[in-house]
PDB file of N, CA and C in Angstrom:
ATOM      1  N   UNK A   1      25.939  21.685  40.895  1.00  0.00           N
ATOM      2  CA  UNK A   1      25.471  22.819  41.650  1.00  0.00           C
ATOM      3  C   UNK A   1      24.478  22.328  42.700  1.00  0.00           C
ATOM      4  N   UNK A   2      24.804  22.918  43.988  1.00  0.00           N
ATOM      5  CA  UNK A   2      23.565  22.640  45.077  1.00  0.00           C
ATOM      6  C   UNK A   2      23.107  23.722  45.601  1.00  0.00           C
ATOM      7  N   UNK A   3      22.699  23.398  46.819  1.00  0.00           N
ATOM      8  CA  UNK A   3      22.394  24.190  47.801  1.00  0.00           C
ATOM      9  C   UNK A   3      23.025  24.128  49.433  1.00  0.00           C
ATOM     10  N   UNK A   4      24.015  24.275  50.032  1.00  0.00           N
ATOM     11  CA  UNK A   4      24.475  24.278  51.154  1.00  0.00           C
ATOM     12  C   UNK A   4      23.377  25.143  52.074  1.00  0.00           C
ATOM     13  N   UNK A   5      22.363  24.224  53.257  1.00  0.00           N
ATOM     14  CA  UNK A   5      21.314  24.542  53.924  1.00  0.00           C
ATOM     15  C   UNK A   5      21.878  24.554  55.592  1.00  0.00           C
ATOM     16  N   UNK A   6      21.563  25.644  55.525  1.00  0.00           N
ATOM     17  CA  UNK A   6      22.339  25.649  57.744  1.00  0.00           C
ATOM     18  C   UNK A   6      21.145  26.299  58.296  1.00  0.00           C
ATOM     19  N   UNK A   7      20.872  25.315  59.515  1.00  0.00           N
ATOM     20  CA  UNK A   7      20.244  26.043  60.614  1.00  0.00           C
ATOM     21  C   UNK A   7      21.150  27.087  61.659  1.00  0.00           C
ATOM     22  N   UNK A   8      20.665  28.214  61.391  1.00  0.00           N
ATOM     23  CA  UNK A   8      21.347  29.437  62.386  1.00  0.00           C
ATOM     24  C   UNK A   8      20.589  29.264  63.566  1.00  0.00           C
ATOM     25  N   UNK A   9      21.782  29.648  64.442  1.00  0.00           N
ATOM     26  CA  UNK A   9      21.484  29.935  66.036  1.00  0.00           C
ATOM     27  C   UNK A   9      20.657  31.396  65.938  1.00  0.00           C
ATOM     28  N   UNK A  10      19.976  31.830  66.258  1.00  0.00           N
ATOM     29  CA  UNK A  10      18.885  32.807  66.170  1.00  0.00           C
ATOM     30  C   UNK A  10      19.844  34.217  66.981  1.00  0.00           C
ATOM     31  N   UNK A  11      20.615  33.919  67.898  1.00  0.00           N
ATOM     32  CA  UNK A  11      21.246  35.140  68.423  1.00  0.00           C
ATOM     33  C   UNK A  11      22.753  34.947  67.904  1.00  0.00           C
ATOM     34  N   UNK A  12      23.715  34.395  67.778  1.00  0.00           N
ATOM     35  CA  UNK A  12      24.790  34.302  66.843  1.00  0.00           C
ATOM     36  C   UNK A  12      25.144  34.202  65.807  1.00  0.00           C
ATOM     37  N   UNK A  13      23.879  33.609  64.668  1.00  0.00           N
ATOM     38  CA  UNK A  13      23.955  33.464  63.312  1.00  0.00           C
ATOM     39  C   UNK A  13      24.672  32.545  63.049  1.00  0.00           C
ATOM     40  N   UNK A  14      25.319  32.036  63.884  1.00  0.00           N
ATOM     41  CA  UNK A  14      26.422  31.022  63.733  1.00  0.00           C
ATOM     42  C   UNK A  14      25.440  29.563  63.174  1.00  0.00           C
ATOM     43  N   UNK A  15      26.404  28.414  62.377  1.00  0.00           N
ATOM     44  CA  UNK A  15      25.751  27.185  62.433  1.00  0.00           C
ATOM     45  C   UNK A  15      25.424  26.673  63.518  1.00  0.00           C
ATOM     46  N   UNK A  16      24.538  26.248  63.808  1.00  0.00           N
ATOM     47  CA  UNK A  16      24.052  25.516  65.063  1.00  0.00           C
ATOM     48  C   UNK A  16      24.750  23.858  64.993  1.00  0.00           C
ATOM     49  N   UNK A  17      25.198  23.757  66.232  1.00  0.00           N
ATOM     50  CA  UNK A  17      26.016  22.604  66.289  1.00  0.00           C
ATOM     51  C   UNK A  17      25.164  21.244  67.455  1.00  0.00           C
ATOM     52  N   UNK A  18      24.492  20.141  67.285  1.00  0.00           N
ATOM     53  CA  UNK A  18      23.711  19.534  67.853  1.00  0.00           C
ATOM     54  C   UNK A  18      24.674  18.615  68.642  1.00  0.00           C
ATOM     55  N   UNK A  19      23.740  18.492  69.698  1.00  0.00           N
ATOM     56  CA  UNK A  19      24.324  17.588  70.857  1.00  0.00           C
ATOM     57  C   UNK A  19      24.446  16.190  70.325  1.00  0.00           C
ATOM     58  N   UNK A  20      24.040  15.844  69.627  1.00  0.00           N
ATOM     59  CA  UNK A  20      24.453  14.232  68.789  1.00  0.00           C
ATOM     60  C   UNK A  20      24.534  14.479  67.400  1.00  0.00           C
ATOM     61  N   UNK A  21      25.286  13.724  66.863  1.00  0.00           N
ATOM     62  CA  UNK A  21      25.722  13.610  65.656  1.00  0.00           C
ATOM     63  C   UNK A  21      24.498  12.588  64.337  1.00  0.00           C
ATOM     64  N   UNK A  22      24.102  13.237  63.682  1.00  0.00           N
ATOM     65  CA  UNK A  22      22.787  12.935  62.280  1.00  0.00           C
ATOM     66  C   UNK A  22      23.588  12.675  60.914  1.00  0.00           C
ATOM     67  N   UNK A  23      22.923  11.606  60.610  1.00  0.00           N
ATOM     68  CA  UNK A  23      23.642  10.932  59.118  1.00  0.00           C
ATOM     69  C   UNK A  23      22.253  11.444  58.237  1.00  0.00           C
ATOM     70  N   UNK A  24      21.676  12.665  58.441  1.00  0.00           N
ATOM     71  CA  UNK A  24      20.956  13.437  57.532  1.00  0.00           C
ATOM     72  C   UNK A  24      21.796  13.057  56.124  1.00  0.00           C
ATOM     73  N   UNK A  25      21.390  12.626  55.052  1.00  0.00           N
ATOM     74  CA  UNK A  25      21.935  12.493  53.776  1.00  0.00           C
ATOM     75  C   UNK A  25      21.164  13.224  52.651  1.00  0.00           C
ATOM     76  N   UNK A  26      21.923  13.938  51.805  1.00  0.00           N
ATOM     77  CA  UNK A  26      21.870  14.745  50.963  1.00  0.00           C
ATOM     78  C   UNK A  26      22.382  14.628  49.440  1.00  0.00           C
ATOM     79  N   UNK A  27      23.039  15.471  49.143  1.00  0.00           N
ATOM     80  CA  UNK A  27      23.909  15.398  47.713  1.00  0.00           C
ATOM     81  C   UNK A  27      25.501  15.519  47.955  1.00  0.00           C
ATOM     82  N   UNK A  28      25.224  15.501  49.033  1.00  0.00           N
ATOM     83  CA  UNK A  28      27.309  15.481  49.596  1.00  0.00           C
ATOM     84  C   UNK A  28      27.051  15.152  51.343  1.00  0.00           C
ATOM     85  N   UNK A  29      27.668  14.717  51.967  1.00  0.00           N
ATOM     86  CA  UNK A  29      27.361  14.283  53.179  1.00  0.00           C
ATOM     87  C   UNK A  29      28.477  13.812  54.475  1.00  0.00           C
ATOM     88  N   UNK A  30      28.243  13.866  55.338  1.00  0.00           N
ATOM     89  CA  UNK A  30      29.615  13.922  56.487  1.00  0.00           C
ATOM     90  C   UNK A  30      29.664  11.934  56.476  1.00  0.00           C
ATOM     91  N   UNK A  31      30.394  11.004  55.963  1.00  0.00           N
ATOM     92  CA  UNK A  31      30.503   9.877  56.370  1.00  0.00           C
ATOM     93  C   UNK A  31      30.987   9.846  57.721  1.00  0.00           C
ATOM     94  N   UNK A  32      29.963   9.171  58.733  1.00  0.00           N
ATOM     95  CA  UNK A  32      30.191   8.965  60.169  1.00  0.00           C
ATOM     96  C   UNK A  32      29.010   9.866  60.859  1.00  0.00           C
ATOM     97  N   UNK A  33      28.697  10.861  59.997  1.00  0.00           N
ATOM     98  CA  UNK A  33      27.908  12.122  60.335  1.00  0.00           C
ATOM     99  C   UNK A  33      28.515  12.839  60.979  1.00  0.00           C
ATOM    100  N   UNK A  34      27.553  14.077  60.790  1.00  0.00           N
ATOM    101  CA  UNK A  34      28.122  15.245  61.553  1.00  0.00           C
ATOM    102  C   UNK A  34      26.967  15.888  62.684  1.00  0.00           C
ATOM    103  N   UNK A  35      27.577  16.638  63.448  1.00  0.00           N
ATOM    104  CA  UNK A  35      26.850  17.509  64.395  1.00  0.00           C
ATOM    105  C   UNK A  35      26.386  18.704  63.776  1.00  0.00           C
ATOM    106  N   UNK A  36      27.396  19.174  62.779  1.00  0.00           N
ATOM    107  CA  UNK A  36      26.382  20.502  62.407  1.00  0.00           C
ATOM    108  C   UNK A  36      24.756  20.075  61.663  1.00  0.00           C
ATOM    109  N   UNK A  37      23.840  21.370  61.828  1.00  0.00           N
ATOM    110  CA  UNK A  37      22.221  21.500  61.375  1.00  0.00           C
ATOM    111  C   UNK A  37      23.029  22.053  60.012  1.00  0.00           C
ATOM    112  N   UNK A  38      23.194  21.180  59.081  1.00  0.00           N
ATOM    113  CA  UNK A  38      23.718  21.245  57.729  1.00  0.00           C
ATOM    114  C   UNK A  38      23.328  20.069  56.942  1.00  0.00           C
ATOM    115  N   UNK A  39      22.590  20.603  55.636  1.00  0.00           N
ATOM    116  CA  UNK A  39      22.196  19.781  54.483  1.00  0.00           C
ATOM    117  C   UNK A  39      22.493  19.976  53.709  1.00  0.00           C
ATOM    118  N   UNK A  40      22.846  19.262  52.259  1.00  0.00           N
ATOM    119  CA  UNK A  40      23.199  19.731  51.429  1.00  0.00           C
ATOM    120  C   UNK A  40      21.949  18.903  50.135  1.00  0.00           C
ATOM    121  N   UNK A  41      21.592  20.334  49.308  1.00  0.00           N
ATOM    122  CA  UNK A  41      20.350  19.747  48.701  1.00  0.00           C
ATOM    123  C   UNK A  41      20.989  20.059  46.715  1.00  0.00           C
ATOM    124  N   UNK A  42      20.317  19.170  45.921  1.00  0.00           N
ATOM    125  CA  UNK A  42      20.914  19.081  44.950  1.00  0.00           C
ATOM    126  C   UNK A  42      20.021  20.491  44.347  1.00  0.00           C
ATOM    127  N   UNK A  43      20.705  21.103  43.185  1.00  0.00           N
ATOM    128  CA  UNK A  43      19.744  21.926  42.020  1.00  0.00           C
ATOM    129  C   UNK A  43      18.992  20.932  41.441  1.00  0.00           C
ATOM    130  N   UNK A  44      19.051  19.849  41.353  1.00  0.00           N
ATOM    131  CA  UNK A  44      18.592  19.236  40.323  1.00  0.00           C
ATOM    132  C   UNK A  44      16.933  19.105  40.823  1.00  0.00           C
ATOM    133  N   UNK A  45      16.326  19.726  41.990  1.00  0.00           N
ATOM    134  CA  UNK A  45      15.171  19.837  42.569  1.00  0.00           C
ATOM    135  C   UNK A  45      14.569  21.112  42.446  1.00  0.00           C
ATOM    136  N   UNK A  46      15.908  22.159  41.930  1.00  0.00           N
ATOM    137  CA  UNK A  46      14.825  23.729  42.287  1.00  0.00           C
ATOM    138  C   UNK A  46      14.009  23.937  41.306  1.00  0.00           C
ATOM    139  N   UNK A  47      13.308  23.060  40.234  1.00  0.00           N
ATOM    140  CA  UNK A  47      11.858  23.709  39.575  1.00  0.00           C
ATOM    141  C   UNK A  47      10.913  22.694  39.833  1.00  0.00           C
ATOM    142  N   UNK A  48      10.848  22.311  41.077  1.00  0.00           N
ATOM    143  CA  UNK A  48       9.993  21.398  41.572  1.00  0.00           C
ATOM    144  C   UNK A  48       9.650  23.052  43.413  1.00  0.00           C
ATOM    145  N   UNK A  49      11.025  23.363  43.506  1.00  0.00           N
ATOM    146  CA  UNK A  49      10.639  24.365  44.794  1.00  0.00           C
ATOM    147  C   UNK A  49      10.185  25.460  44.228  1.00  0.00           C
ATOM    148  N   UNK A  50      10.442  25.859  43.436  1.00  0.00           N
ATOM    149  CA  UNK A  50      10.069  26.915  42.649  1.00  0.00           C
ATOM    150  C   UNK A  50       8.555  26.903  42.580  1.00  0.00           C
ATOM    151  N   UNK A  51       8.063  25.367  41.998  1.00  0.00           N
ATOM    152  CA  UNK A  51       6.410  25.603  41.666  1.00  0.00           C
ATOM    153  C   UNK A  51       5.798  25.403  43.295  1.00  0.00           C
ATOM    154  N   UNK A  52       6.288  24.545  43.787  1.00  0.00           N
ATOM    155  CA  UNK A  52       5.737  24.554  45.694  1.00  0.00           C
ATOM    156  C   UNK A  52       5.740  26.199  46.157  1.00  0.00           C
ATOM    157  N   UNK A  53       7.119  26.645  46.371  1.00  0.00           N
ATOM    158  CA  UNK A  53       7.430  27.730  46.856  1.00  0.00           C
ATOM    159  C   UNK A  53       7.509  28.849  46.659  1.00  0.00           C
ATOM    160  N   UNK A  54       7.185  29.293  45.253  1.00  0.00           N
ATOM    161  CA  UNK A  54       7.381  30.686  44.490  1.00  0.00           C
ATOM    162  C   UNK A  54       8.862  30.566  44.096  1.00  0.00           C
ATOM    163  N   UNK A  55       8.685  32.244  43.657  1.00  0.00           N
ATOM    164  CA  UNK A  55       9.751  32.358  42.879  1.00  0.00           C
ATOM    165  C   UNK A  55      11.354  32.514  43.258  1.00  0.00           C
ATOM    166  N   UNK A  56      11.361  32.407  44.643  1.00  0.00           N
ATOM    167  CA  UNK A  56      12.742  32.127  45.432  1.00  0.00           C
ATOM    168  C   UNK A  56      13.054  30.632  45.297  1.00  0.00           C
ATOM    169  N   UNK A  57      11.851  29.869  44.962  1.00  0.00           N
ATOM    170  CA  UNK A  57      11.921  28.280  45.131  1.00  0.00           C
ATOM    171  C   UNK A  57      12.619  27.975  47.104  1.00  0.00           C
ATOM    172  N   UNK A  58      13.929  27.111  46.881  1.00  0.00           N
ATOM    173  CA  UNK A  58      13.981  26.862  48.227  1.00  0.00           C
ATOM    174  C   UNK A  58      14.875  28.099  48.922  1.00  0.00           C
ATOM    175  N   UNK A  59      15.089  29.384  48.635  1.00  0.00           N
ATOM    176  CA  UNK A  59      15.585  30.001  49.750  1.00  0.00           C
ATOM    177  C   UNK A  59      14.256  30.847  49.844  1.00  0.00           C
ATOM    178  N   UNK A  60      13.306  30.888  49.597  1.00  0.00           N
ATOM    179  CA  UNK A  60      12.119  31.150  50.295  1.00  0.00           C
ATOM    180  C   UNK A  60      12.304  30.633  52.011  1.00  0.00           C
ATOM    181  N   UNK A  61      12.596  30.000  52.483  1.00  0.00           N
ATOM    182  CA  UNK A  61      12.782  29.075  54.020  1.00  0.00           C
ATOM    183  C   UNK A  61      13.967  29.911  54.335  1.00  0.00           C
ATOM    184  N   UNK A  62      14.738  30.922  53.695  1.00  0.00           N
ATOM    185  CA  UNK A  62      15.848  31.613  53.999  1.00  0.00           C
ATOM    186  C   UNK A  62      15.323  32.767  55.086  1.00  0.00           C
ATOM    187  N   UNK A  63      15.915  32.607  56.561  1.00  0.00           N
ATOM    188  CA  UNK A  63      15.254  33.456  57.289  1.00  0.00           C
ATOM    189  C   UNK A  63      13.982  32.950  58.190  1.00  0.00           C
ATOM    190  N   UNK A  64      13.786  31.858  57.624  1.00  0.00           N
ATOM    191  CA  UNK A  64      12.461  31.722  58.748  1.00  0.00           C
ATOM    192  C   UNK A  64      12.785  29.947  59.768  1.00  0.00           C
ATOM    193  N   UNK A  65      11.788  29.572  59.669  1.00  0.00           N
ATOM    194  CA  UNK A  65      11.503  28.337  60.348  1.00  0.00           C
ATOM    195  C   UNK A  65      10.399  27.429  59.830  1.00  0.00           C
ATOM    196  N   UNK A  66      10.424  26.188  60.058  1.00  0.00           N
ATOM    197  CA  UNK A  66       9.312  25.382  59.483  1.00  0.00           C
ATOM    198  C   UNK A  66       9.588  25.268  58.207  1.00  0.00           C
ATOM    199  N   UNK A  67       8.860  23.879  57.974  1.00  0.00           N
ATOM    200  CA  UNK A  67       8.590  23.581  56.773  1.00  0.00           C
ATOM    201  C   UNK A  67       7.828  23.370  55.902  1.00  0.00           C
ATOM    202  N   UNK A  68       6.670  22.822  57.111  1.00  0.00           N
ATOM    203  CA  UNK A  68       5.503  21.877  56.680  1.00  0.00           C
ATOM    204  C   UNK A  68       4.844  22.149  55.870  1.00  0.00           C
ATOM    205  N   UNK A  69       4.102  23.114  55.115  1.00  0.00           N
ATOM    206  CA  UNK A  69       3.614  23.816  54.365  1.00  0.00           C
ATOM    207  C   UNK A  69       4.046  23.229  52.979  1.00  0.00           C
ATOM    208  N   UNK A  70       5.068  23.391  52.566  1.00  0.00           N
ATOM    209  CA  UNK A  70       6.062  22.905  51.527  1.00  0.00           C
ATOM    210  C   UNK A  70       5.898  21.789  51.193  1.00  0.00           C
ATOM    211  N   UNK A  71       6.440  21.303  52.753  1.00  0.00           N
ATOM    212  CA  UNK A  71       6.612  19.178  52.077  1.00  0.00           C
ATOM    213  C   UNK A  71       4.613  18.857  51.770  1.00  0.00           C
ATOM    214  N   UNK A  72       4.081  19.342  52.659  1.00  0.00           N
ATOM    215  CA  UNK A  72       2.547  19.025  52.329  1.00  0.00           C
ATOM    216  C   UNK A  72       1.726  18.855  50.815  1.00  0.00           C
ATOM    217  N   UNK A  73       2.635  19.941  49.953  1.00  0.00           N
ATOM    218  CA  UNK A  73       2.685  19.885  48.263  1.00  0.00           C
ATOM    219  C   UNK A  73       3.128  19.200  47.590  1.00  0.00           C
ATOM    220  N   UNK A  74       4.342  18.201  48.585  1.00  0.00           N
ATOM    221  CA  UNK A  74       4.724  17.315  46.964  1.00  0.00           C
ATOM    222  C   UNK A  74       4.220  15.705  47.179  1.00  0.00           C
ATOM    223  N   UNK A  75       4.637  15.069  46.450  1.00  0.00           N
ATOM    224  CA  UNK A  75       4.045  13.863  46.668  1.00  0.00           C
ATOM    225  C   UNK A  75       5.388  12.963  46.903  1.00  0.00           C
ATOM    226  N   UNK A  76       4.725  11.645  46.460  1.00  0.00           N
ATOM    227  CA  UNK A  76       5.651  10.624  46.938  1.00  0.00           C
ATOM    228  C   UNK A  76       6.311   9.979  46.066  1.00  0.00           C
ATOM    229  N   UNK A  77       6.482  10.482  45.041  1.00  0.00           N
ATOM    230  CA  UNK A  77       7.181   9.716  43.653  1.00  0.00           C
ATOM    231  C   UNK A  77       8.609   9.931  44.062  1.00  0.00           C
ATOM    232  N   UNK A  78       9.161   8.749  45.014  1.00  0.00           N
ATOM    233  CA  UNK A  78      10.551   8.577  45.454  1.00  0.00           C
ATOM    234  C   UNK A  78      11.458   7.711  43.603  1.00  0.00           C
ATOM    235  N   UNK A  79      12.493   8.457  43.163  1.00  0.00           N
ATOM    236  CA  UNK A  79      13.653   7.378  42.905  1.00  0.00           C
ATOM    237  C   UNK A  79      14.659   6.850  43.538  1.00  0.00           C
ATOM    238  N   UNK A  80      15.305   5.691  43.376  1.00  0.00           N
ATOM    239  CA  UNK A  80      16.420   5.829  43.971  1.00  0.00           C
ATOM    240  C   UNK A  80      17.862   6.354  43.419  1.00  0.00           C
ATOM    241  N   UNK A  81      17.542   6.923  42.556  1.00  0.00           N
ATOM    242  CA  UNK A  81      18.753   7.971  42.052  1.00  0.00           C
ATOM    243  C   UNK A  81      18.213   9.588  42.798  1.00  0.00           C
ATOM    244  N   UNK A  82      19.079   9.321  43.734  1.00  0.00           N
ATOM    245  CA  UNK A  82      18.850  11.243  44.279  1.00  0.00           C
ATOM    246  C   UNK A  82      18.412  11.745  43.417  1.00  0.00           C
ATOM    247  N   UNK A  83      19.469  11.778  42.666  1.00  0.00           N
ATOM    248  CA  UNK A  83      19.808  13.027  41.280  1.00  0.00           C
ATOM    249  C   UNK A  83      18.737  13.301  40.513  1.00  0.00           C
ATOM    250  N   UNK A  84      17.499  12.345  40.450  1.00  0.00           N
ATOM    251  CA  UNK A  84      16.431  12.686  39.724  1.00  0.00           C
ATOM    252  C   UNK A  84      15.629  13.615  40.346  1.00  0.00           C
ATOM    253  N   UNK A  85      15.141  14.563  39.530  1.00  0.00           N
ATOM    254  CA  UNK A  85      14.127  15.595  40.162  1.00  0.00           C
ATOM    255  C   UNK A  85      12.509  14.705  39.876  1.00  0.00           C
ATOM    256  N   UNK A  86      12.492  14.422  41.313  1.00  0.00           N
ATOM    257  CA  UNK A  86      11.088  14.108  41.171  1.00  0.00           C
ATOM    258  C   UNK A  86      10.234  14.914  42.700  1.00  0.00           C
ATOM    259  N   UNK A  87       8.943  14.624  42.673  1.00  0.00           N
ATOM    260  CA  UNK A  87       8.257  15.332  43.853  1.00  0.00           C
ATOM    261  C   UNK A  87       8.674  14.713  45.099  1.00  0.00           C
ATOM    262  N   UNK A  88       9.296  13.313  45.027  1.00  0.00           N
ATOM    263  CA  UNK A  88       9.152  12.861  45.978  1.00  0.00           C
ATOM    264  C   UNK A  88      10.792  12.989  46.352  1.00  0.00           C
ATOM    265  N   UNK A  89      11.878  12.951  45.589  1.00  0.00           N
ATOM    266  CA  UNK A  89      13.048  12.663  46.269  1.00  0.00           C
ATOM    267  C   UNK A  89      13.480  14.728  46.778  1.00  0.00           C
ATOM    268  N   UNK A  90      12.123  15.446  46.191  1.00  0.00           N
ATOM    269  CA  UNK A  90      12.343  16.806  46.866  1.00  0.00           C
ATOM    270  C   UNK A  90      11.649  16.613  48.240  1.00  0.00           C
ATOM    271  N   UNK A  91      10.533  15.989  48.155  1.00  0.00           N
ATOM    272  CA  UNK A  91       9.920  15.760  49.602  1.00  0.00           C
ATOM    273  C   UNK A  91      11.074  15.080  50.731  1.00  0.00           C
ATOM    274  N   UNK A  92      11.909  14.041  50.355  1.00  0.00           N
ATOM    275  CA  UNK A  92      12.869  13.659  51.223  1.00  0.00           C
ATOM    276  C   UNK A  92      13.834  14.611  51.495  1.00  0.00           C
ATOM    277  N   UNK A  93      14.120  15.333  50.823  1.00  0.00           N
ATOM    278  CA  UNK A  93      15.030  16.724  50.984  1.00  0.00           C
ATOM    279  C   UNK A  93      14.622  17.539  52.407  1.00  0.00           C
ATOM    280  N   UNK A  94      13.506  18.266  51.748  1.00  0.00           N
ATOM    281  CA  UNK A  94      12.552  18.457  52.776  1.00  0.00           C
ATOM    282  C   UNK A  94      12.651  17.745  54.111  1.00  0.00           C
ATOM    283  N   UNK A  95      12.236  16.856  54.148  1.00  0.00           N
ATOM    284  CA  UNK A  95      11.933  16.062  55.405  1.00  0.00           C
ATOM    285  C   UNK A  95      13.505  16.107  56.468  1.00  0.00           C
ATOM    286  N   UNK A  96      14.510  15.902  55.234  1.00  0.00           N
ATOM    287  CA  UNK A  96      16.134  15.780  56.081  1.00  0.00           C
ATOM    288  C   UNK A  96      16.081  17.354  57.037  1.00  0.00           C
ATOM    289  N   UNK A  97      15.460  18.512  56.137  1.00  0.00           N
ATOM    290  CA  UNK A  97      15.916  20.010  56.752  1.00  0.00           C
ATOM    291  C   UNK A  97      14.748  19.819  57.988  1.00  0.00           C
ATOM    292  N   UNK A  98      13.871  19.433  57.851  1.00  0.00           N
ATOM    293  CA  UNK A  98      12.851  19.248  58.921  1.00  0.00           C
ATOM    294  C   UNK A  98      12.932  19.101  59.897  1.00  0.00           C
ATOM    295  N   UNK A  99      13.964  17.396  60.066  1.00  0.00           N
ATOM    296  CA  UNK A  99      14.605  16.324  60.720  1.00  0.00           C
ATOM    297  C   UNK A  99      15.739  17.659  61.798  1.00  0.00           C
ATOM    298  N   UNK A 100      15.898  18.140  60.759  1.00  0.00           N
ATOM    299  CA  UNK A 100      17.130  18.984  61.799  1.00  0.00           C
ATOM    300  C   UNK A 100      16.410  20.002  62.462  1.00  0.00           C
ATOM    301  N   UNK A 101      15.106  20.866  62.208  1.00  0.00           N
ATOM    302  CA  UNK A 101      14.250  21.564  62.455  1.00  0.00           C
ATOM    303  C   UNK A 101      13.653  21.355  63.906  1.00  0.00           C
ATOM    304  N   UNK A 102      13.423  20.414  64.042  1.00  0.00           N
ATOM    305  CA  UNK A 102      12.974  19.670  64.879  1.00  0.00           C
ATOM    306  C   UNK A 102      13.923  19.335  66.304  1.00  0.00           C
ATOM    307  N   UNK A 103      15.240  19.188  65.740  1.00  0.00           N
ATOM    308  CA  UNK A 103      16.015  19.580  66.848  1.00  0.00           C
ATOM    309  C   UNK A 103      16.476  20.552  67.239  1.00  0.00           C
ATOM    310  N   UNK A 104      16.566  21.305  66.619  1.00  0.00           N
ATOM    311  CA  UNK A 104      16.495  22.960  67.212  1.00  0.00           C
ATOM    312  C   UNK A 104      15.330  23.896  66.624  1.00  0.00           C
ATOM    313  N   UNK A 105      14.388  23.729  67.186  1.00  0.00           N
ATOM    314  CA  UNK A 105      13.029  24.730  66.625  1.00  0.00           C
ATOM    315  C   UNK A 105      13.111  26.400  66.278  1.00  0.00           C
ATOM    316  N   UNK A 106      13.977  26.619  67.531  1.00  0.00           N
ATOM    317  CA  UNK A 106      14.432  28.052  67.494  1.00  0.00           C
ATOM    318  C   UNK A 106      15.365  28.346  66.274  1.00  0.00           C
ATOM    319  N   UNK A 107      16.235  27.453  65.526  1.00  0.00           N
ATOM    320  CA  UNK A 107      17.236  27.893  64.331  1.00  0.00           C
ATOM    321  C   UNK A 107      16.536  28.240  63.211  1.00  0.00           C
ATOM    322  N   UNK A 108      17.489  29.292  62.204  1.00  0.00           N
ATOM    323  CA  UNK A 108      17.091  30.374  61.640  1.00  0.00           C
ATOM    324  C   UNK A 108      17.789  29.462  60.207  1.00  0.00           C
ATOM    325  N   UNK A 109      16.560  29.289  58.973  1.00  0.00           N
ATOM    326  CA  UNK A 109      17.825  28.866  57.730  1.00  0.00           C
ATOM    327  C   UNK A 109      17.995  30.131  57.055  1.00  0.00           C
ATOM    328  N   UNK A 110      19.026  29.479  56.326  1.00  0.00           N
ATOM    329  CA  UNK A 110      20.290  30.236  55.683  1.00  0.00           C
ATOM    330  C   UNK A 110      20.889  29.242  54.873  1.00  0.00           C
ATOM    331  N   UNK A 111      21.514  29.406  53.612  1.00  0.00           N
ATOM    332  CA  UNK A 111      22.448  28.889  52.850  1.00  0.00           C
ATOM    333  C   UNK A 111      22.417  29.318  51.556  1.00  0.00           C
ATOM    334  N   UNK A 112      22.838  28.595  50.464  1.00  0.00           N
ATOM    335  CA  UNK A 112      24.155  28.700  49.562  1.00  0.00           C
ATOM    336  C   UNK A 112      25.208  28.220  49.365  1.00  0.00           C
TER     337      UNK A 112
END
């Protein structure tokens, strides 16, 4: 189980599609990369967003913009198994939706 994360175009709702192509990596991922503002984030992190974010955990960010707030709470305890829920491989999560944030400031998240 994940989370499929899209930046919306703010007047079409549509996925926002970027002028260069991002090897943003996740829990499933475009080999070669892709252009869409699309992440894909594991469950194996939502009671780590949950205690950052309340009780929506990560679709709390559903509807808005920014992140910073969020990643500012967790720390840096990286594994190198994604799959582990730790503070830090949620902070890299984070940082990937950011990464795309950043190229379109104006996009709206959304996912599932």
């Amino acid at each position: 189980m994940s989370y499929d994360i899209r930046l919306l175009d703010p007047a079409t709702r549509e996925t926002i599609m970027l002028p260069e192509k991002h090897d943003i990596q996740g829990g499933t991922y475009a080999i070669g990369g892709t252009r869409e503002a699309w992440l894909n984030v594991t469950y194996n992190y939502a009671k780590i967003f949950y205690r950052v974010m309340g009780e929506k955990g990560i679709r709390t960010i559903y509807g808005m913009t920014g992140l910073e707030k969020s990643i500012d709470q967790l720390g840096f305890d990286t594994d190198p198994d994604y799959w582990k829920a730790t503070d830090g491989n949620a902070r890299q999560a984070l940082m990937g939706l950011l990464q795309l944030a950043m190229m379109r400031p104006d996009g709206i998240w959304d996912g599932d």
